[in-house]
Protein backbone atom coordinates (compact mmCIF):
# COMPACT_ATOMS: atom_id res chain seq x y z
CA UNK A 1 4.34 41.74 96.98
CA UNK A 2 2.91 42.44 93.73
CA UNK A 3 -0.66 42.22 93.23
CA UNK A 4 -1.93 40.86 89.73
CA UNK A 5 -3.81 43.43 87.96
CA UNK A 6 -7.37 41.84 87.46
CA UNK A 7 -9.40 42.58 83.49
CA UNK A 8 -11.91 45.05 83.36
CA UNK A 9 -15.32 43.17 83.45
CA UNK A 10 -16.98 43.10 79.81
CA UNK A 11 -19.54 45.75 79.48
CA UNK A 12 -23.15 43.51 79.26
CA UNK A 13 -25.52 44.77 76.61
CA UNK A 14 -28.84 46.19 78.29
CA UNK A 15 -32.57 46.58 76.81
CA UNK A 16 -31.40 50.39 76.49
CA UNK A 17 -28.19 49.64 74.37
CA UNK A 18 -30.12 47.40 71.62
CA UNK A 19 -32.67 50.11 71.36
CA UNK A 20 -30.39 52.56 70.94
CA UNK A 21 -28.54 50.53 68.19
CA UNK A 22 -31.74 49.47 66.06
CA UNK A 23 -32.46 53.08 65.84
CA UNK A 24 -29.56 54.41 64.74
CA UNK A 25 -28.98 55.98 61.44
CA UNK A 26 -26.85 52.48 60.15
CA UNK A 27 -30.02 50.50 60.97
CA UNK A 28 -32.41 52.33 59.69
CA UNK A 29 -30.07 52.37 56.22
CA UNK A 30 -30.76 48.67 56.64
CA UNK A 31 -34.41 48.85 57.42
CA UNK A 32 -34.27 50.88 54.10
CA UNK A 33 -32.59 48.73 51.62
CA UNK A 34 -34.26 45.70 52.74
CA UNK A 35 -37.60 47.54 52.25
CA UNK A 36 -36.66 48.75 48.85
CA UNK A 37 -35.03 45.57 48.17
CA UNK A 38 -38.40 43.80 49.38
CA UNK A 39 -40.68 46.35 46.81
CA UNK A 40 -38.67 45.65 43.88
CA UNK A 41 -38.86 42.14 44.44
CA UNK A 42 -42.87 42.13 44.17
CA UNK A 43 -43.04 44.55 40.96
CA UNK A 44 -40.62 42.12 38.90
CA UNK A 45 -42.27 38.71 40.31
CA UNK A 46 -45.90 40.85 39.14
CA UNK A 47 -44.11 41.83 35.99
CA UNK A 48 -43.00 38.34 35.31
CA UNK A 49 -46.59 36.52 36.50
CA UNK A 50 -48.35 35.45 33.19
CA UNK A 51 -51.75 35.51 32.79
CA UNK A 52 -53.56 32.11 33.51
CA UNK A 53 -56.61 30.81 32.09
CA UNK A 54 -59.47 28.30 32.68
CA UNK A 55 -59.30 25.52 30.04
CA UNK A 56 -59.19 22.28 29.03
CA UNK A 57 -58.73 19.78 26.20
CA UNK A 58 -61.50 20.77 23.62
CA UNK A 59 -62.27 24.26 24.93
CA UNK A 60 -62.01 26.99 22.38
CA UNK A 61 -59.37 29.64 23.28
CA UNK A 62 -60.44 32.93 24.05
CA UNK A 63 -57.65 34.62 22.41
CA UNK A 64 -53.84 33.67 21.13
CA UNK A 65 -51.99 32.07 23.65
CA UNK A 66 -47.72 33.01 23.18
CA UNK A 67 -44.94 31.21 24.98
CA UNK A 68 -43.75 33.58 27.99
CA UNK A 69 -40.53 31.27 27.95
CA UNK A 70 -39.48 28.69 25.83
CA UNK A 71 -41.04 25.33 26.62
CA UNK A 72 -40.76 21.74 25.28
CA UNK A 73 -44.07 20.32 23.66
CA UNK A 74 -43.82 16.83 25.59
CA UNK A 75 -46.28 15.03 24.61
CA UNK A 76 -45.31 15.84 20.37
CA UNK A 77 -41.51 15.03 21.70
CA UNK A 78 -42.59 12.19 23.04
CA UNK A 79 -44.40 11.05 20.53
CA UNK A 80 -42.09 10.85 17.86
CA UNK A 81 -39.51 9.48 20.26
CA UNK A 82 -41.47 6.42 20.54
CA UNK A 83 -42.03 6.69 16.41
CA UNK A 84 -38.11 6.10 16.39
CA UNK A 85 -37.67 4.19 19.17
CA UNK A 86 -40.45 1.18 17.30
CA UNK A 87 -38.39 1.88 13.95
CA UNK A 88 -35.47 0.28 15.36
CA UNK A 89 -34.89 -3.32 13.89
CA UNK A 90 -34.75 -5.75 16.96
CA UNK A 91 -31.34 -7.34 17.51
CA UNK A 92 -31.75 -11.31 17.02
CA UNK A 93 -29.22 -14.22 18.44
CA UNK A 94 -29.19 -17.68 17.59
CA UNK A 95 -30.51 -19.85 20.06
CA UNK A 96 -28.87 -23.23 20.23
CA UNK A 97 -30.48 -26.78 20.41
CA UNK A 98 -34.17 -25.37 19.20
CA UNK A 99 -34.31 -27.23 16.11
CA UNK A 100 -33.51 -30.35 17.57
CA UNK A 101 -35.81 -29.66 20.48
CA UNK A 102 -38.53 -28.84 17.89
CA UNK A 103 -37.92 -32.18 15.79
CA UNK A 104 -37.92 -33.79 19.12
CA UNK A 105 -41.51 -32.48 20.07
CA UNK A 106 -42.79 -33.03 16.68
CA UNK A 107 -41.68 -36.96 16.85
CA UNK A 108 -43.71 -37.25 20.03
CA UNK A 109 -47.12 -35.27 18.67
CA UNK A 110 -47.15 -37.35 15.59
CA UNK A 111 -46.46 -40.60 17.28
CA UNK A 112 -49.54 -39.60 19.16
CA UNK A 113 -51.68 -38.62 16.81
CA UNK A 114 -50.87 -41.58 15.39
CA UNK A 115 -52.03 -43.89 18.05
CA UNK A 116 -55.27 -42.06 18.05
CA UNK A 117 -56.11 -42.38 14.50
CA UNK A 118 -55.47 -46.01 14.36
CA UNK A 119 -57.50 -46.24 17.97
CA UNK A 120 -60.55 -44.47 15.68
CA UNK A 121 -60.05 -46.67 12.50
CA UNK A 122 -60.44 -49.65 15.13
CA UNK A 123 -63.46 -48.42 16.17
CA UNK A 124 -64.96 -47.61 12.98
CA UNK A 125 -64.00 -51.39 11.78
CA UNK A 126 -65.75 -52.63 14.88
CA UNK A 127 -69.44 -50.68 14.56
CA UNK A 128 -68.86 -50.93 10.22
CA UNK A 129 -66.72 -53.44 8.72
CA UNK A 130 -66.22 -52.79 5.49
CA UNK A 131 -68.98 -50.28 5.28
CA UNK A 132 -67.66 -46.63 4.38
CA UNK A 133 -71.24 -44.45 4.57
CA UNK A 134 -72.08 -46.45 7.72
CA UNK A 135 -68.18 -45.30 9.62
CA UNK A 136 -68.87 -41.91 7.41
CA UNK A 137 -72.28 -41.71 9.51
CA UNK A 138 -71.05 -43.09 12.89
CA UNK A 139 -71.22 -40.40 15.55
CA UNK A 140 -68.49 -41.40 18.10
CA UNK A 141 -69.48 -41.89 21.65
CA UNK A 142 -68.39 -39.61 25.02
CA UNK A 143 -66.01 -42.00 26.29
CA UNK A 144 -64.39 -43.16 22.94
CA UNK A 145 -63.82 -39.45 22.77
CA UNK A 146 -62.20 -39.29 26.60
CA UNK A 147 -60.22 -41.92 25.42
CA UNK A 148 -58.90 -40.64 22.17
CA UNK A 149 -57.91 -37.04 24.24
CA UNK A 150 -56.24 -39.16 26.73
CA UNK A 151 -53.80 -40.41 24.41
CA UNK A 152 -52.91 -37.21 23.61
CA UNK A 153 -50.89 -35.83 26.55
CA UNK A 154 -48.86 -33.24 24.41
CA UNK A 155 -51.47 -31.80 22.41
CA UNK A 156 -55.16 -30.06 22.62
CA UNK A 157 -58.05 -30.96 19.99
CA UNK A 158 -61.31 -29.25 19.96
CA UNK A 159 -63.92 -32.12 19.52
CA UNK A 160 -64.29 -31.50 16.16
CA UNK A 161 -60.63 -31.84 15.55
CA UNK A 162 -59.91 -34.70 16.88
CA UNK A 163 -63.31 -35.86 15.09
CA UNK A 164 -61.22 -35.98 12.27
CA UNK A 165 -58.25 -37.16 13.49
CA UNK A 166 -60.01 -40.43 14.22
CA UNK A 167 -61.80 -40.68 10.51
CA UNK A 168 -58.45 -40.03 8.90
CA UNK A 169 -56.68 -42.97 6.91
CA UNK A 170 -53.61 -44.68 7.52
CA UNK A 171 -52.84 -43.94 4.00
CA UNK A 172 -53.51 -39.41 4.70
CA UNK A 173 -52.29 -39.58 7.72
CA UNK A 174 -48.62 -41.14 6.60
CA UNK A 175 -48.87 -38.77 4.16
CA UNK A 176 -49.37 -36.04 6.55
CA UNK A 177 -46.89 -37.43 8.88
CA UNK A 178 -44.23 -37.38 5.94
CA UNK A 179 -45.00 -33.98 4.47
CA UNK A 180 -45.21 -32.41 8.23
CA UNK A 181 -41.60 -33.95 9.55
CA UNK A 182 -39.78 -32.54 5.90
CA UNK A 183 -41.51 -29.35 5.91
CA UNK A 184 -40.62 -28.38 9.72
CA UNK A 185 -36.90 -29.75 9.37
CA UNK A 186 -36.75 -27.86 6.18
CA UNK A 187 -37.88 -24.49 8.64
CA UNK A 188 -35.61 -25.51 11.09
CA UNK A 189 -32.49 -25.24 9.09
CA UNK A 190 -32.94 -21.26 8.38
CA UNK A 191 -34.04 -18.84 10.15
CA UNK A 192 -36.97 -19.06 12.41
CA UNK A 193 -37.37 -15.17 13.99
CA UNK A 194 -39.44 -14.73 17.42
CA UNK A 195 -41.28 -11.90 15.88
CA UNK A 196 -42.34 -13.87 12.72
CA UNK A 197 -43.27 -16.75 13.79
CA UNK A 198 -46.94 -16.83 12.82
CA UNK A 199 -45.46 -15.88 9.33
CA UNK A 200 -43.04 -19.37 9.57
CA UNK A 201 -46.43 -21.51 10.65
CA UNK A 202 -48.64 -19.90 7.69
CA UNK A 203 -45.60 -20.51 4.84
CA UNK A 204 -45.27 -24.22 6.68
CA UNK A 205 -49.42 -24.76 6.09
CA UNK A 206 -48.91 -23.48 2.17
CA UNK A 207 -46.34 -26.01 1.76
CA UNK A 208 -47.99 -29.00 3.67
CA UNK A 209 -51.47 -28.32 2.47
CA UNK A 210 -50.33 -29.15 -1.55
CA UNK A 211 -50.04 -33.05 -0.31
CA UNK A 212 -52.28 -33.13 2.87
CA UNK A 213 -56.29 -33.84 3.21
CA UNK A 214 -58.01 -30.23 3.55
CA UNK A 215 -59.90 -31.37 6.72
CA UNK A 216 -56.48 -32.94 8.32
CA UNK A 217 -54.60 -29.79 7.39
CA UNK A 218 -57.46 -27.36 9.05
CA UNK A 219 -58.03 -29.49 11.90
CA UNK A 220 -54.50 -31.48 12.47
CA UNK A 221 -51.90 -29.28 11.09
CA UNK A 222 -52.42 -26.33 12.18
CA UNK A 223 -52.53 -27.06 15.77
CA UNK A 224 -49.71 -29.29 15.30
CA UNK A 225 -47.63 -26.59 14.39
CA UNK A 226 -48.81 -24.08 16.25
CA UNK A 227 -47.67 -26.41 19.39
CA UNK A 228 -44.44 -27.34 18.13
CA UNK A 229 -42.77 -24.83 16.39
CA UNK A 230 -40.49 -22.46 18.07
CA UNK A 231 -38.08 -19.52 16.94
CA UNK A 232 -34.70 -20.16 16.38
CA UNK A 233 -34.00 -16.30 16.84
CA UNK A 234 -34.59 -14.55 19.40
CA UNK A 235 -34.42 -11.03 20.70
CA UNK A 236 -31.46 -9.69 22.27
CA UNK A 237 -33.46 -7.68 24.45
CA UNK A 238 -30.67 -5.70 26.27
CA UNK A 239 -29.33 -5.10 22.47
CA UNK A 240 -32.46 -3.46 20.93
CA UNK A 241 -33.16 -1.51 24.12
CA UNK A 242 -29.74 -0.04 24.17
CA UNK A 243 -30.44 0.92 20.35
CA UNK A 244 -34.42 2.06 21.17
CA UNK A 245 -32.94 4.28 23.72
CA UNK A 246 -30.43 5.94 21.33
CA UNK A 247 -32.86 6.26 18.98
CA UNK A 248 -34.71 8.09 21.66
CA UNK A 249 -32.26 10.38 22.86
CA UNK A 250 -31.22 11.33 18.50
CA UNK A 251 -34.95 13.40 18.26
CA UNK A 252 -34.31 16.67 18.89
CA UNK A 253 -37.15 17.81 21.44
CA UNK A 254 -39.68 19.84 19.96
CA UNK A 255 -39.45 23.39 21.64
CA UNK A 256 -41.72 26.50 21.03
CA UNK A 257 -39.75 29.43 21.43
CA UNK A 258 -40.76 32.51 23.33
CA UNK A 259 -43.60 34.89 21.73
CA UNK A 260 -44.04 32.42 19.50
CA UNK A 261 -48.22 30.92 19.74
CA UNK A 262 -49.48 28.30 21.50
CA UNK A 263 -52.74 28.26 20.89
CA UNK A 264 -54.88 30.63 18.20
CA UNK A 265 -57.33 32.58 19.28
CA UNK A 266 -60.60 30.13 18.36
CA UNK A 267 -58.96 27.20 18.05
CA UNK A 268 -60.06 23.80 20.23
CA UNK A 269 -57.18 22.70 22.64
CA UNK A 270 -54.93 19.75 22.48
CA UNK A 271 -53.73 17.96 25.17
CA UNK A 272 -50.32 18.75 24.27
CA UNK A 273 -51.24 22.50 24.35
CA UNK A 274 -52.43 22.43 27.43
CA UNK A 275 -49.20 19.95 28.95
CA UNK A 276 -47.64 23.44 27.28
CA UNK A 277 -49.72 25.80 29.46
CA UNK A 278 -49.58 24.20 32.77
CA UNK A 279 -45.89 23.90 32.32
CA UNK A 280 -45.74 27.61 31.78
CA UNK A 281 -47.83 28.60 34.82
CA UNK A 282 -50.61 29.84 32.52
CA UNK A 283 -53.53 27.47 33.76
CA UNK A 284 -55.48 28.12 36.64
CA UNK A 285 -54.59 26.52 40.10
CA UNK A 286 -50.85 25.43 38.27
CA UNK A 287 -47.84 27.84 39.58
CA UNK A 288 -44.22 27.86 38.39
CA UNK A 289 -41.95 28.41 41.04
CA UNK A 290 -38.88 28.76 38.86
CA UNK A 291 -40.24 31.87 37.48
CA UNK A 292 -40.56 33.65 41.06
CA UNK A 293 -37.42 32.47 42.30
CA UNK A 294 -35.25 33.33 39.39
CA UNK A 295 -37.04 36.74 40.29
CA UNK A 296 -35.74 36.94 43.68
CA UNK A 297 -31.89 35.85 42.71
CA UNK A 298 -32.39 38.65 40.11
CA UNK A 299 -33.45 41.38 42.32
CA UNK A 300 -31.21 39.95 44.63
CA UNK A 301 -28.12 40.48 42.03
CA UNK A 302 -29.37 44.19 41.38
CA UNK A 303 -29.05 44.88 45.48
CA UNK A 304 -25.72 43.65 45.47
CA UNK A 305 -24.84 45.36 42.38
CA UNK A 306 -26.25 48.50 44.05
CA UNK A 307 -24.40 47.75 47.31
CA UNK A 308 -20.86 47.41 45.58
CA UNK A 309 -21.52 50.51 43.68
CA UNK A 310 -22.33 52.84 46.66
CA UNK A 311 -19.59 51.59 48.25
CA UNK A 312 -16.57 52.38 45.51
CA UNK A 313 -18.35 55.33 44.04
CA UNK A 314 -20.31 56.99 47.14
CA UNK A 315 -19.14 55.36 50.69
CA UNK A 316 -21.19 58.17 52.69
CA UNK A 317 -24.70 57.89 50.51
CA UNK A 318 -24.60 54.36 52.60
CA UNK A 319 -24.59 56.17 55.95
CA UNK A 320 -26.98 58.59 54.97
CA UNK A 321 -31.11 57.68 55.89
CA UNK A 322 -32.33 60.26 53.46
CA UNK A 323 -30.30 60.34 51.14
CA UNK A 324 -31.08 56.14 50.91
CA UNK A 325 -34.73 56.73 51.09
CA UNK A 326 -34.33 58.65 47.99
CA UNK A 327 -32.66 56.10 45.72
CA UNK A 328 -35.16 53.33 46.93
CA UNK A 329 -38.10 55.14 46.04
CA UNK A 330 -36.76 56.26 42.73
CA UNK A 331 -35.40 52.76 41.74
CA UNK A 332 -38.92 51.56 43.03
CA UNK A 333 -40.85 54.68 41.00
CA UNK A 334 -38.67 53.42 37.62
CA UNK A 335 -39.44 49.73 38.10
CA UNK A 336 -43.19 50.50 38.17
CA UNK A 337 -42.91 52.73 35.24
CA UNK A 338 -41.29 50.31 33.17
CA UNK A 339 -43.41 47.14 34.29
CA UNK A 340 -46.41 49.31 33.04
CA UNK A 341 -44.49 50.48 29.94
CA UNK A 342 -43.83 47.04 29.48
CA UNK A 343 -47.60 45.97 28.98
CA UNK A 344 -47.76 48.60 25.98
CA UNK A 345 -44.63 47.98 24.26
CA UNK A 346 -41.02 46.35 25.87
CA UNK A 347 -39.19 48.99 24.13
CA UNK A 348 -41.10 51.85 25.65
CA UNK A 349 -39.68 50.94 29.06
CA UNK A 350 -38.38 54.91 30.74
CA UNK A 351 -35.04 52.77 31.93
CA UNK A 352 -32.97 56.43 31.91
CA UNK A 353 -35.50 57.71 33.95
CA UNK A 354 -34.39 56.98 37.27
CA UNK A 355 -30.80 57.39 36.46
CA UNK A 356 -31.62 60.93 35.07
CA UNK A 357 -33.41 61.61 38.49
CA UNK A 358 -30.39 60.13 40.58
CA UNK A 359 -28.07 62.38 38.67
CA UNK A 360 -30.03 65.57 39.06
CA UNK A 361 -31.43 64.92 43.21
CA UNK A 362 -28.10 63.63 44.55
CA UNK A 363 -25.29 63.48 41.91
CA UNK A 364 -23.53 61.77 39.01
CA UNK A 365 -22.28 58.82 41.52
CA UNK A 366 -25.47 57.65 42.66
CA UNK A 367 -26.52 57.86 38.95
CA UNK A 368 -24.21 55.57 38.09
CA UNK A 369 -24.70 53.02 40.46
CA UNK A 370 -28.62 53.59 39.95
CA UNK A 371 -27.63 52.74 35.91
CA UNK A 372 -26.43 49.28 36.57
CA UNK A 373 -28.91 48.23 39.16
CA UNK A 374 -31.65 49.01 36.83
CA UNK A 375 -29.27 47.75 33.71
CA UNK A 376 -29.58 43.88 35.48
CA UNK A 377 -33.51 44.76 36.30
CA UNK A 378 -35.06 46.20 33.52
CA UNK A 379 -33.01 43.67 31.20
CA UNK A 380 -35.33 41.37 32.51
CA UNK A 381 -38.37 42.73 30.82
């Protein structure tokens, strides 16, 4: 009888094994590029850091103020895109039935002011027959003034107003009856728009007031219209927004440019200057984390850069602790020189530096691949 042959147990991983393999030479090559990796990272985020300042709308600036990126002057964008956006012409419908409505309310206000003036005339008779200084003088009394508003259901008179409602003739206010139904009808039939209405009700009280007592037109009219009249087009709000928003979205944003100035040196600050600064980073307690992480990816895109390079051009360099150690610290050493170089002149930065150094410590392969790392970092500057 065959026996079955039984699988090797799986060797288990002790304390003594992991040790062993964090401190070998391929781990420590890690350990290595993810510290130089790490260093670079800090001396381009410090390269790219602007310099913030204290102010605040009004302050003077201390000195001249350039864009470290471009940036979009909101508040001036925004301005004018609400300059274009109120330039836009509203859209107008017609609205059916509102000239007939308005005829309709007009009827029923006159009728009533109608019944009120002959109510006062009655009155007047009754105190003065006959007498014109006498009803001229007559004061009217608290409840023949309740009484005269409560005949008016569709319409609100100050006291003095309907003062002279009641004094009015029959003769003025048939007149004023006459000359307010033709002028309104007249309105009616053309075009009435909800944004110039006020304009319709001033032409209307030019045209009434040629025939019509000065006190009735004042005091009567006025109110009248101001009660009865409605717009006949109105705005298609949907419409004009649509258009308002295009209008918007035509004005090209306002952008200052990088290097170009913010602010002069001496000069007060606006509140769209500073809307400029703190979306730059460049006031205090503000912080733009676009800047810092577009840092990291960059760095980030050297390493890998690095990485593929090593590994086409110089496979063993990778294996090799000292040999690592020594392009770290002179990738590191050229970064630093050119972020200082940088603060006296861009074009001063010693980029061939560290490639000249690679090529003479450890050979023309390792200056290569130093060339583009520092090609994608120092481009950055």
């Amino acid at each position: 009888m065959i026996r079955a042959k039984r699988n090797p147990k799986k060797k288990k991983w002790s304390w003594e094994d992991l040790s062993r393999a964090l401190h070998s030479s391929t781990a420590q090559c890690v350990y290595i590029f993810l510290a130089g990796t790490a260093v670079l990272c800090l001396l381009l985020m410090l390269a790219v850091t602007p310099q913030r300042y204290n102010l605040k709308v009004g302050d003077i600036a201390p000195n001249t103020i350039t864009a470290s990126k471009d940036v979009v002057d909101e508040i001036s964008t925004t301005r004018q895109q609400e300059a274009a956006a109120a330039s836009v012409e509203p859209t107008y419908v017609y609205k059916e039935g509102i000239s007939a409505e308005v005829m309709q309310d007009l009827q029923s206000v006159l009728t009533q002011a109608t019944a009120v003036q002959k109510y006062g005339q009655r009155v007047l008779q009754t105190v003065a027959p006959d007498d014109q200084q006498k009803q001229k003088n007559y004061q009217f009394t608290e409840a023949e003034m309740k009484y005269a508003r409560s005949l008016l259901t569709q319409l609100t008179l100050a006291d003095y107003q309907l003062d002279t409602l009641l004094r009015a003739t029959e003769e003025q206010m048939t007149e004023m009856c006459s000359n307010l139904t033709a002028a309104v009808e007249n309105t009616m039939n053309t075009t009435v728009r909800e944004t110039n209405v006020n304009e319709s009700i001033q032409y209307l009280q030019q045209i009434i007031g040629l025939k019509t007592d000065i006190d009735l037109l004042q005091n009567v009219v006025t109110p009248i219209l101001r009660k009865v009249v409605q717009p006949n087009m109105v705005i298609d709000q949907e419409a004009t927004d649509k258009l308002r928003q295009e209008a918007r979205d035509a004005v090209e944003p306002v952008v200052y440019k990088q290097g170009q100035n913010i602010v002069l040196a001496r000069e007060r600050v606006t509140a769209n200057q500073l809307e400029m600064l703190r979306s730059l980073g460049m006031l205090d307690n503000t912080f733009d984390l676009n800047i810092y992480i577009g840092a990291f990816l960059l760095v980030l895109l050297s390493m890998m850069v690095l990485l593929i390079a090593l590994i086409l051009l110089d496979p063993e360099l990778l294996a090799s602790p000292k040999k690592l150690v020594l392009v770290m610290l002179v990738l590191c050493l050229t970064m630093g020189a050119c972020v200082l170089a940088k603060e006296i002149n861009p074009y001063l930065t010693p980029a061939l530096l560290g490639v000249m150094m690679l090529t003479g410590l450890i050979g023309a392969r390792a200056g290569v691949a130093g060339c583009l790392t520092l090609t994608v970092l120092v481009s950055a500057l």
